[in-house]
PDB file of N, CA and C in Angstrom:
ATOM      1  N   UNK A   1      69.596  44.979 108.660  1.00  0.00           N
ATOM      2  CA  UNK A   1      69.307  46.211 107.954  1.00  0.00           C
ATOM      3  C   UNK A   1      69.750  47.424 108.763  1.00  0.00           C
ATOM      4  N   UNK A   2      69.343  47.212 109.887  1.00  0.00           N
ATOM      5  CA  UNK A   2      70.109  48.349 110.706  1.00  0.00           C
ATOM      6  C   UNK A   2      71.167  48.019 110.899  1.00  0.00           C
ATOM      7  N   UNK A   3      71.912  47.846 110.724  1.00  0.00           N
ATOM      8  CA  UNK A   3      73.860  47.304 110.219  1.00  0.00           C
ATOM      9  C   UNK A   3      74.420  48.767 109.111  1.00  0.00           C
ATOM     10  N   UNK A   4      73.558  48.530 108.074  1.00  0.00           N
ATOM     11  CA  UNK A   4      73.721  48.984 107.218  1.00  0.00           C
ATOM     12  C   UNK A   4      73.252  51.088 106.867  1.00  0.00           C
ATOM     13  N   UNK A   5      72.461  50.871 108.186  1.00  0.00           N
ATOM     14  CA  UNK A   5      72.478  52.048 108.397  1.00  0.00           C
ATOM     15  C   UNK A   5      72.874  52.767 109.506  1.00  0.00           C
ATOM     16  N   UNK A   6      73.700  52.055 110.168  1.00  0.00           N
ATOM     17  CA  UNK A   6      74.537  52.711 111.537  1.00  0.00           C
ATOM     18  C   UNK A   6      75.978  52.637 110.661  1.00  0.00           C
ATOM     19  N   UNK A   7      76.324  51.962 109.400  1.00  0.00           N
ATOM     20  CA  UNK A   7      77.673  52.189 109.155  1.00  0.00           C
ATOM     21  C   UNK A   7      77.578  53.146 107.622  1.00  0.00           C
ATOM     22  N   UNK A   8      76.392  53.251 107.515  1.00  0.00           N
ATOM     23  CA  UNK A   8      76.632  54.242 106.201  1.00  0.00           C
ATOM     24  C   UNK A   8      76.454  55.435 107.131  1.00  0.00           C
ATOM     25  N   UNK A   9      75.695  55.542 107.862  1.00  0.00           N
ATOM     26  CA  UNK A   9      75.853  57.247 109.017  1.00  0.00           C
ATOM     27  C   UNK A   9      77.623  57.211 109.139  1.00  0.00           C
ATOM     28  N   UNK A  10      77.904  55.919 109.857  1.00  0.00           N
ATOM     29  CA  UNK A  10      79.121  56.306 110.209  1.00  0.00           C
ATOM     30  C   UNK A  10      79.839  56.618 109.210  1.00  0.00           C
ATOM     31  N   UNK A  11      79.858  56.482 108.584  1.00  0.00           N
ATOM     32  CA  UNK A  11      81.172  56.335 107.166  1.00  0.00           C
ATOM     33  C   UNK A  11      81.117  58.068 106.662  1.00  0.00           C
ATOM     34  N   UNK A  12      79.388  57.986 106.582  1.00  0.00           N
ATOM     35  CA  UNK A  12      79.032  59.177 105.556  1.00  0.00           C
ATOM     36  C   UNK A  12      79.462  60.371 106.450  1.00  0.00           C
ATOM     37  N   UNK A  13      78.802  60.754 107.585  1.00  0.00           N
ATOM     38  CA  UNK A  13      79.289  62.040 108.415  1.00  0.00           C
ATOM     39  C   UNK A  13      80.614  62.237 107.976  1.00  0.00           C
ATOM     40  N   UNK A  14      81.541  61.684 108.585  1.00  0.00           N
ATOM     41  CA  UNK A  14      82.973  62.012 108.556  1.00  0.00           C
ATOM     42  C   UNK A  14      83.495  62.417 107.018  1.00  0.00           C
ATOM     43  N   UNK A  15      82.857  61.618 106.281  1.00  0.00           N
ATOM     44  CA  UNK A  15      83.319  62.234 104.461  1.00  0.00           C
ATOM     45  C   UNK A  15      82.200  63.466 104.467  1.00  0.00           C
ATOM     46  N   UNK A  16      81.227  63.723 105.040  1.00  0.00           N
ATOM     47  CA  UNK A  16      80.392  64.743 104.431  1.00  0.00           C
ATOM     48  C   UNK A  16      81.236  66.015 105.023  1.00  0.00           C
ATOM     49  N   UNK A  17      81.488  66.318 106.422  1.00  0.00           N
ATOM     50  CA  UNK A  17      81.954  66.889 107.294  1.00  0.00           C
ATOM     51  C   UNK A  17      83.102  67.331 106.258  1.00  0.00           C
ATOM     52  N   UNK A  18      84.073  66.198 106.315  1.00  0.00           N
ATOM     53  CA  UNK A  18      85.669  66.528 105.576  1.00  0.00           C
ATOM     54  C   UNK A  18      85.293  67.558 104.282  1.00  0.00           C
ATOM     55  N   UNK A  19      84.164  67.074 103.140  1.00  0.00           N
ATOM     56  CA  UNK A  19      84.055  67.515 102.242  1.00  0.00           C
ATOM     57  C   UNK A  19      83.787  69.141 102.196  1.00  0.00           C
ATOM     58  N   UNK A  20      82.659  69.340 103.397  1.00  0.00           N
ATOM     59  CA  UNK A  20      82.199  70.441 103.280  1.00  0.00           C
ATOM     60  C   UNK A  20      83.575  71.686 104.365  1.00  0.00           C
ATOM     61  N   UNK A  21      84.427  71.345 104.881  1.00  0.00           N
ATOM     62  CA  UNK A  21      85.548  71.719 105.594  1.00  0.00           C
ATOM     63  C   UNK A  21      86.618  72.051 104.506  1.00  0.00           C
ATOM     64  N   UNK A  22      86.136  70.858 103.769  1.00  0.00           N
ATOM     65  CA  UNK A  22      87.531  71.519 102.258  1.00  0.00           C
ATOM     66  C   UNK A  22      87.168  72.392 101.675  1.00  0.00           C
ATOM     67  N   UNK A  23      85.286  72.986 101.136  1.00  0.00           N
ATOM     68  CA  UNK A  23      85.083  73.393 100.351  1.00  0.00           C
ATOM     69  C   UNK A  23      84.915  74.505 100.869  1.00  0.00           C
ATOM     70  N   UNK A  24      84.751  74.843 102.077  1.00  0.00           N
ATOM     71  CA  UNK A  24      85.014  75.968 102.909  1.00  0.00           C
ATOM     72  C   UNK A  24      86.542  76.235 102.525  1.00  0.00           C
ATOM     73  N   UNK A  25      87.453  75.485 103.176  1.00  0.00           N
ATOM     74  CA  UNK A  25      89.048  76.275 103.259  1.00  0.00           C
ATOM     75  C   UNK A  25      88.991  76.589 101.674  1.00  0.00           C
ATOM     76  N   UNK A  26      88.551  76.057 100.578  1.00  0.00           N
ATOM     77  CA  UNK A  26      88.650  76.416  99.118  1.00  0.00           C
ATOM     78  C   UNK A  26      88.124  77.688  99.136  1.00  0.00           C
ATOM     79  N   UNK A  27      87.460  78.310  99.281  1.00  0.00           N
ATOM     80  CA  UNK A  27      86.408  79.051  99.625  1.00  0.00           C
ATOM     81  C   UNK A  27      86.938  80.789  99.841  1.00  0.00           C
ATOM     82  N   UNK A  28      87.308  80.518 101.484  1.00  0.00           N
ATOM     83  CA  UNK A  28      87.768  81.105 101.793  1.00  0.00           C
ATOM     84  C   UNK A  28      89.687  81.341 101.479  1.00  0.00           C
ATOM     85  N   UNK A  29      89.962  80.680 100.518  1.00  0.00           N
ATOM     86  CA  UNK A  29      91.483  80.875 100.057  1.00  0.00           C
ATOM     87  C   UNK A  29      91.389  81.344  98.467  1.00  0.00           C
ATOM     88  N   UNK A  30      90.126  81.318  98.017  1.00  0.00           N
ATOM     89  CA  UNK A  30      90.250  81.884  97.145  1.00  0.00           C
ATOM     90  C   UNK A  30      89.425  83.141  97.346  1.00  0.00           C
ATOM     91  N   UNK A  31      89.091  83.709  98.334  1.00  0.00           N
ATOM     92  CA  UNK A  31      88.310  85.100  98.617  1.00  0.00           C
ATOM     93  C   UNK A  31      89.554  86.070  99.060  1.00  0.00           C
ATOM     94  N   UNK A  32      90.379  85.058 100.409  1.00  0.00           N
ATOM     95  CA  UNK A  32      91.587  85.947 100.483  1.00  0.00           C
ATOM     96  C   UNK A  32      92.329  86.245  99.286  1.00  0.00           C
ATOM     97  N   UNK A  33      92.698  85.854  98.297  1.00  0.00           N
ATOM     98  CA  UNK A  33      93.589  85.360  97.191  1.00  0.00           C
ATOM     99  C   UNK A  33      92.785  86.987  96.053  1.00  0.00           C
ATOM    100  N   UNK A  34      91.386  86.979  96.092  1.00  0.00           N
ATOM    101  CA  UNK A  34      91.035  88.024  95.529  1.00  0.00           C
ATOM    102  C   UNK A  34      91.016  89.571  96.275  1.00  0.00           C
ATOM    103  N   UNK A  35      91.231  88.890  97.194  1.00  0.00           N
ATOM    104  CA  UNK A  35      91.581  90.204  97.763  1.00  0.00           C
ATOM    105  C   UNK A  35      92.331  90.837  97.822  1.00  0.00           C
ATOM    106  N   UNK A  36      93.514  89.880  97.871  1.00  0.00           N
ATOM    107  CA  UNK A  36      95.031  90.718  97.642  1.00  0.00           C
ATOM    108  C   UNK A  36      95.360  91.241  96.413  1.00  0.00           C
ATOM    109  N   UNK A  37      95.092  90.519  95.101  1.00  0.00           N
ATOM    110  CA  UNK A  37      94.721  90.781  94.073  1.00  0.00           C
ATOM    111  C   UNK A  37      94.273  92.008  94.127  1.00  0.00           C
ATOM    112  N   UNK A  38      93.125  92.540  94.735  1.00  0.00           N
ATOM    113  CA  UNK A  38      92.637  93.449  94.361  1.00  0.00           C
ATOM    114  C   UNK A  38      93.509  94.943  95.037  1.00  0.00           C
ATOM    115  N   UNK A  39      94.057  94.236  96.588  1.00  0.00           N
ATOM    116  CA  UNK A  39      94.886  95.332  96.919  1.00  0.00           C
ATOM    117  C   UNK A  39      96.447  95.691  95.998  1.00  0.00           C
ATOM    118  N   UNK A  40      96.640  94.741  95.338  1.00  0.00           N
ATOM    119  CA  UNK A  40      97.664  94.807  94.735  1.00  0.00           C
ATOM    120  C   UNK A  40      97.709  95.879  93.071  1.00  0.00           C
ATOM    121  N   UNK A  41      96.183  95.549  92.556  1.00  0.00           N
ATOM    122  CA  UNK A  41      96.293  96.920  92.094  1.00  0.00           C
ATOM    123  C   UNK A  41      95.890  97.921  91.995  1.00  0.00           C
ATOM    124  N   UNK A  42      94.941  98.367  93.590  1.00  0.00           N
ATOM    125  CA  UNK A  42      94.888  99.626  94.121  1.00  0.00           C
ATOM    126  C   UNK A  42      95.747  99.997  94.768  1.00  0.00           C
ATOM    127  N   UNK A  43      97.011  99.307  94.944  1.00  0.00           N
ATOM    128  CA  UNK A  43      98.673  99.738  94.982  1.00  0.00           C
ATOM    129  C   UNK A  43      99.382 100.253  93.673  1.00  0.00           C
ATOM    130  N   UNK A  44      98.950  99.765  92.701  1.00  0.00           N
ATOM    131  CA  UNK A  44      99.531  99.860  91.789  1.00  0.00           C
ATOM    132  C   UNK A  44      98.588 101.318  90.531  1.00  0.00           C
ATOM    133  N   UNK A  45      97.541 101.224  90.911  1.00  0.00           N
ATOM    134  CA  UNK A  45      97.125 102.757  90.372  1.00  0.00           C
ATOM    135  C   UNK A  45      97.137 103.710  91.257  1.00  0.00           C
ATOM    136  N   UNK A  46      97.098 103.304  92.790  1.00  0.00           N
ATOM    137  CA  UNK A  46      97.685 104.811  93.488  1.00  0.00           C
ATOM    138  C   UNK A  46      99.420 104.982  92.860  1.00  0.00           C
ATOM    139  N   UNK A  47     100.361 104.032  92.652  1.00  0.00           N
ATOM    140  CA  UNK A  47     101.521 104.500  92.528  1.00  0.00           C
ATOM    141  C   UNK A  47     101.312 105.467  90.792  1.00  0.00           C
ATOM    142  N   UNK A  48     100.204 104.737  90.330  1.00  0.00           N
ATOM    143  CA  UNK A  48     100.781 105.680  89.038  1.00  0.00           C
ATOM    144  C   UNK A  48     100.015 107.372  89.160  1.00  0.00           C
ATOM    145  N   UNK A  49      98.795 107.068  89.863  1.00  0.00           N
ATOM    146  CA  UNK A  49      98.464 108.628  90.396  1.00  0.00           C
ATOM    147  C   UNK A  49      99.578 109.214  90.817  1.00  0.00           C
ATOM    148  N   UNK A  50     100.458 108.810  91.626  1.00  0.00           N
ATOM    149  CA  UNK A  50     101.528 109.691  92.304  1.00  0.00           C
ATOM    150  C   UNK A  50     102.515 110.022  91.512  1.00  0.00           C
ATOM    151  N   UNK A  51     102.656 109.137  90.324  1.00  0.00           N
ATOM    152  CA  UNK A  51     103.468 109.658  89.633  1.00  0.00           C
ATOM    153  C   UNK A  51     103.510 110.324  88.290  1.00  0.00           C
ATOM    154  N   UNK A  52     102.013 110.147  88.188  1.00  0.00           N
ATOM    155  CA  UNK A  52     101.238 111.603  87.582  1.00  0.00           C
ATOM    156  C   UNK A  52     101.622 112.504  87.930  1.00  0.00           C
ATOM    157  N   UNK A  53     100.819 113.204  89.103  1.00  0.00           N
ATOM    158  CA  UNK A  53     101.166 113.955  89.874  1.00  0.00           C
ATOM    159  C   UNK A  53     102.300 114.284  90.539  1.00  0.00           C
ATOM    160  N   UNK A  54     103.406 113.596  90.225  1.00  0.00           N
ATOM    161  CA  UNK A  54     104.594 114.138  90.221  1.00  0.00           C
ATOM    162  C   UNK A  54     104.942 115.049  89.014  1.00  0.00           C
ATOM    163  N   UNK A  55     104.948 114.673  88.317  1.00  0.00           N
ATOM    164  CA  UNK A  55     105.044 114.885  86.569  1.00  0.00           C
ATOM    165  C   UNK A  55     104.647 116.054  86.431  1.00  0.00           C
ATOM    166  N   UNK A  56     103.091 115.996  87.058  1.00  0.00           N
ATOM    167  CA  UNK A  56     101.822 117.345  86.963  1.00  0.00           C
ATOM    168  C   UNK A  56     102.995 118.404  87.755  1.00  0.00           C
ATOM    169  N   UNK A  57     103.366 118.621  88.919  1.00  0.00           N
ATOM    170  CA  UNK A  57     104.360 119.064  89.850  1.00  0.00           C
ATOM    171  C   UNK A  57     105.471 119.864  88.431  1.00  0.00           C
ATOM    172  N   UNK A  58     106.172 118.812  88.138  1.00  0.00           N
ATOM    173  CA  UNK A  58     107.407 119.623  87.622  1.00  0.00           C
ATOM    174  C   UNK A  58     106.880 120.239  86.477  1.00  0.00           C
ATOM    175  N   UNK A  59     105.877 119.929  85.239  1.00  0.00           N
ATOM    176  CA  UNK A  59     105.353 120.539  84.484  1.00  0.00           C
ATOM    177  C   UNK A  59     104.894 121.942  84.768  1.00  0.00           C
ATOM    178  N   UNK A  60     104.583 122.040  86.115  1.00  0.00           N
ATOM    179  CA  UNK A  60     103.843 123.529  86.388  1.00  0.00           C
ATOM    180  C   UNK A  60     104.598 124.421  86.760  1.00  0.00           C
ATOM    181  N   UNK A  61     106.129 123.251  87.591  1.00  0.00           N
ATOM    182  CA  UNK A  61     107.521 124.467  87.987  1.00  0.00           C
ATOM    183  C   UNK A  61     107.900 124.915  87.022  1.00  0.00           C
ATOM    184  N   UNK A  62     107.976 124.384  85.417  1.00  0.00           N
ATOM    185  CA  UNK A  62     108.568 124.406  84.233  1.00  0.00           C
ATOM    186  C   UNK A  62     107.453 125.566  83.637  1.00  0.00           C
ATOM    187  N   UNK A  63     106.507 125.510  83.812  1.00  0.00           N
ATOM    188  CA  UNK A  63     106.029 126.868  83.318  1.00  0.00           C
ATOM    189  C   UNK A  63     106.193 128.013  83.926  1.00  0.00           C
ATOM    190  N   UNK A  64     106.242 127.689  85.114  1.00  0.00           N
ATOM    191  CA  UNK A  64     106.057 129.001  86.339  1.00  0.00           C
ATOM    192  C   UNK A  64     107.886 129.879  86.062  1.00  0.00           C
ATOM    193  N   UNK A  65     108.555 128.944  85.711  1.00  0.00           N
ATOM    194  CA  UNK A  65     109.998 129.333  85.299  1.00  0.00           C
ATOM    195  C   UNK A  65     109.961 130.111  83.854  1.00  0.00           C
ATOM    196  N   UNK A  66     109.237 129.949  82.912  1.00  0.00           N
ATOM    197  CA  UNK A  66     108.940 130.098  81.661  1.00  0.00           C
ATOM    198  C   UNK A  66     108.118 131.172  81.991  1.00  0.00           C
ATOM    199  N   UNK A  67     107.509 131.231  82.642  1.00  0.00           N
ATOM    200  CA  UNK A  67     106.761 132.919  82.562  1.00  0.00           C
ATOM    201  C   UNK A  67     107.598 133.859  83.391  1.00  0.00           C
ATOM    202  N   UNK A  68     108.406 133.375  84.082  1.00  0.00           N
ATOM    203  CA  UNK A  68     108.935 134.206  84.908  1.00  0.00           C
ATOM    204  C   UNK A  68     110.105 134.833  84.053  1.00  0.00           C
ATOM    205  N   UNK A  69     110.646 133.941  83.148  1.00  0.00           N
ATOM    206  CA  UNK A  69     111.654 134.339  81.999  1.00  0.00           C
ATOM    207  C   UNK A  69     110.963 135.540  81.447  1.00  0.00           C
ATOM    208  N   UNK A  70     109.623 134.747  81.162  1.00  0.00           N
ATOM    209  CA  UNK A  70     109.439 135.970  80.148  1.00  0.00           C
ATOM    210  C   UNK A  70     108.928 137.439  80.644  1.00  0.00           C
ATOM    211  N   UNK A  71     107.982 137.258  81.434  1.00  0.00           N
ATOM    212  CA  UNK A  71     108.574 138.630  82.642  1.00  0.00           C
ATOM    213  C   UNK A  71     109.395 139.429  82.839  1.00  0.00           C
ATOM    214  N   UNK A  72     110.686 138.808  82.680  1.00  0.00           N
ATOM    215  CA  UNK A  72     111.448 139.568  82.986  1.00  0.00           C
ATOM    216  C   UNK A  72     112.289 140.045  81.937  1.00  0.00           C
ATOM    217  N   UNK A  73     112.075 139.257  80.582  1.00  0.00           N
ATOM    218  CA  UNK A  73     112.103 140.007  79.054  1.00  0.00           C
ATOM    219  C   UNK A  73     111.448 141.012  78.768  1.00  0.00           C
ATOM    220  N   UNK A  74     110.198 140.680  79.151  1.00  0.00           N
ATOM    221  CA  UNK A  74     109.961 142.241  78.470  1.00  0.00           C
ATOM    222  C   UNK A  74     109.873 143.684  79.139  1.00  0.00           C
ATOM    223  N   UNK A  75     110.055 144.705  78.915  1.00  0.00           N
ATOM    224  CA  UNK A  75     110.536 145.605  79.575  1.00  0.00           C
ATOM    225  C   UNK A  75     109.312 146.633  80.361  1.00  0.00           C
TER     226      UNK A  75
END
């Protein structure tokens, strides 16, 4: 009987160990994996802020030109 429980310890550790080592690297590869994810599109709405705000930029040169026209229309 003790046969049977010095080789199920043995057997079992090493599969319990392995199991819980995989479910870790699973774990942690799908935490990195959301993470980049997530940097990928707080890359991707800072680029469209910037290019808002580019937009915002020439829209305001385009008025500032437009009043200055007209400024200088009227007498």
């Amino acid at each position: 009987m003790h046969a049977v429980w010095i080789v199920a310890i043995a057997v079992g550790i090493p599969v319990l160990s392995g199991t819980i080592t995989r479910i870790t690297k699973l774990y942690y590869t799908n935490k990195e994996k959301e993470r980049n994810i997530n940097l990928s599109e707080e890359a991707e709405a800072l680029g469209d802020i910037q290019t808002s705000m580019n937009d915002l930029k020439r829209r305001v040169a385009n008025l500032e030109t437009i009043l200055l026209d007209l400024e200088n229309r009227t007498p």
